[in-house]
C-alpha atoms as a PDB file:
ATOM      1  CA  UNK A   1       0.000   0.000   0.000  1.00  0.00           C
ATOM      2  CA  UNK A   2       2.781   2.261   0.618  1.00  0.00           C
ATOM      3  CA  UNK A   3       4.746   1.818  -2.333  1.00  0.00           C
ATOM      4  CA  UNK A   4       1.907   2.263  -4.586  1.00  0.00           C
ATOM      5  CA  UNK A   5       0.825   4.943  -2.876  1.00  0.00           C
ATOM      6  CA  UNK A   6       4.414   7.183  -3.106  1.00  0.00           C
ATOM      7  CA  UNK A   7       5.109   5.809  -6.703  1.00  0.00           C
ATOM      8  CA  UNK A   8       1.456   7.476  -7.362  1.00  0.00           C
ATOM      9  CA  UNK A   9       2.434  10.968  -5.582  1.00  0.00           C
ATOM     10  CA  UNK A  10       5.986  11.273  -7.157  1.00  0.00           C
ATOM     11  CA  UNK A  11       5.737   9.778 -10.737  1.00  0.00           C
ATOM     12  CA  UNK A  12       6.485   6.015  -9.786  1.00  0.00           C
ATOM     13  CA  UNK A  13       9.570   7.026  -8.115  1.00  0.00           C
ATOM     14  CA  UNK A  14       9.877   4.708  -4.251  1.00  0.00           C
ATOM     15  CA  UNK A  15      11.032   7.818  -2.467  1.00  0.00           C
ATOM     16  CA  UNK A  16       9.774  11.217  -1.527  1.00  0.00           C
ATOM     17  CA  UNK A  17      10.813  14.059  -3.095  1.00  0.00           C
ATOM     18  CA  UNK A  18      10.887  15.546   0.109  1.00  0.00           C
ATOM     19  CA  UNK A  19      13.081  12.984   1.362  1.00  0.00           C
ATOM     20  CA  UNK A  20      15.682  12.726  -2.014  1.00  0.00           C
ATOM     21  CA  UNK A  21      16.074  16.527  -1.598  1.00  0.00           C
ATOM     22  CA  UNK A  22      17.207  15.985   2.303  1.00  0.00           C
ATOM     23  CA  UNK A  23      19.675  13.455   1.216  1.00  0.00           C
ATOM     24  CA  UNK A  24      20.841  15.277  -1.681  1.00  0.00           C
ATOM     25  CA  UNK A  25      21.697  18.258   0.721  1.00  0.00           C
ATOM     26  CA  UNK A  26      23.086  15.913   3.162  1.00  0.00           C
ATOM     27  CA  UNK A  27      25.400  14.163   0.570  1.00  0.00           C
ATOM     28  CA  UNK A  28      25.991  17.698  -1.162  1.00  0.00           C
ATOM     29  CA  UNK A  29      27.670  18.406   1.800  1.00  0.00           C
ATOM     30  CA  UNK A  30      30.183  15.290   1.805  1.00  0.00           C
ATOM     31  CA  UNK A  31      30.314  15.537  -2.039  1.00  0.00           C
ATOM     32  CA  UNK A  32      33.719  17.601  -1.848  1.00  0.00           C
ATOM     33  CA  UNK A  33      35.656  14.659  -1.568  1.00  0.00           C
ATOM     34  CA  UNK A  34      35.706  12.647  -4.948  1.00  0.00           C
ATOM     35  CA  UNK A  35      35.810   8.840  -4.588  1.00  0.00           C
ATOM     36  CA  UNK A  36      35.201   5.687  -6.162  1.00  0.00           C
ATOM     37  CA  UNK A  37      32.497   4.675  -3.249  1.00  0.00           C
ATOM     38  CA  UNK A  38      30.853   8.228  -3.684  1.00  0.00           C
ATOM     39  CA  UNK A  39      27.872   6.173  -5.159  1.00  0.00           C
ATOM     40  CA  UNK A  40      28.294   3.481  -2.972  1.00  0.00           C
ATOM     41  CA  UNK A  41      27.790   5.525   0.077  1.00  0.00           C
ATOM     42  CA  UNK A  42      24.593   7.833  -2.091  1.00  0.00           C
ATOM     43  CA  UNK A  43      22.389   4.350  -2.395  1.00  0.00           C
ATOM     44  CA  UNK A  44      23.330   3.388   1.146  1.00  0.00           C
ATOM     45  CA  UNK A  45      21.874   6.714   1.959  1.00  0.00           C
ATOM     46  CA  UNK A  46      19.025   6.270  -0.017  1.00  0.00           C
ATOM     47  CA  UNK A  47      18.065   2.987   0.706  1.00  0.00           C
ATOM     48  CA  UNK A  48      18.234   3.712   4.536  1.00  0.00           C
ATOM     49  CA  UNK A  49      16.140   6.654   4.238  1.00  0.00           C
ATOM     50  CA  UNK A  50      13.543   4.842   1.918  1.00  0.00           C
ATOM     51  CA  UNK A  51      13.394   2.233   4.566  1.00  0.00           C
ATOM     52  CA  UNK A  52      13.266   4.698   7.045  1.00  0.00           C
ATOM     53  CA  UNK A  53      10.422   6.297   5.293  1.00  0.00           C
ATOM     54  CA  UNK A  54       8.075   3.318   4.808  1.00  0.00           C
ATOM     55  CA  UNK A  55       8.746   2.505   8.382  1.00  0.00           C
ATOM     56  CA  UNK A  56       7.351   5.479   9.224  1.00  0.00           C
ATOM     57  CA  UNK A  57       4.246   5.195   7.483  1.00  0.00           C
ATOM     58  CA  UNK A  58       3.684   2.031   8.900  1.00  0.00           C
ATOM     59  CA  UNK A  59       4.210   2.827  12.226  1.00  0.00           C
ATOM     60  CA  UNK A  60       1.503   5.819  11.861  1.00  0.00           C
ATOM     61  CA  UNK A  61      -0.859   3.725   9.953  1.00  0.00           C
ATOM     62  CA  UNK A  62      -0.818   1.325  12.987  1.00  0.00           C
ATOM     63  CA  UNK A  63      -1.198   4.247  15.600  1.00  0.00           C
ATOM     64  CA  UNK A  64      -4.256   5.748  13.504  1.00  0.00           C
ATOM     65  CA  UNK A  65      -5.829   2.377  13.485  1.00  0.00           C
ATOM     66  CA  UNK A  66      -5.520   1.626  17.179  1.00  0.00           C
ATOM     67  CA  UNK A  67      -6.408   5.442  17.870  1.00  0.00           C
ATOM     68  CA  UNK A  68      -9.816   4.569  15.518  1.00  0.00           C
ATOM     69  CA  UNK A  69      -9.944   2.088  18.138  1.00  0.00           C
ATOM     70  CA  UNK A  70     -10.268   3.583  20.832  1.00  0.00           C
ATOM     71  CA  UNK A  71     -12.459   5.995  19.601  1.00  0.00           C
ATOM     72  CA  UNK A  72     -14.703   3.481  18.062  1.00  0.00           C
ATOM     73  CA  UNK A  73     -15.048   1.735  21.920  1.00  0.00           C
ATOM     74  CA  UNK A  74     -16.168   5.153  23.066  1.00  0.00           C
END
């Protein structure tokens, strides 16, 4: 449900733009230094905060549910 649901708000891309733009800025930073494990260490980065991100819907998706709960008991 997630994925579908960012691929539908950004274009079928798996991350935010929100998100890319963060770690962009944060790798922009550390991009002085030129490397062969530049890119290694940008899709680390990404794939952490894409993870990061999905976690985080599903942890609010399960605290809206149990808040619907509650409410629902009421």
């Amino acid at each position: 449900m997630y994925v579908r649901m960012i691929q539908e708000e950004n274009q079928g891309e798996k991350i935010s733009r929100k998100t890319q733009g963060s770690v962009y800025h944060l790798l922009g930073k550390e991009g002085q230094r030129e490397s062969q494990d530049c890119g290694e260490i940008q899709d680390k980065v990404f794939l952490a905060a894409c993870v990061a991100e999905e976690n985080g819907f599903v942890m609010g998706f399960k605290y809206a549910f149990h808040l619907f709960t509650e409410c629902m008991q009421e």
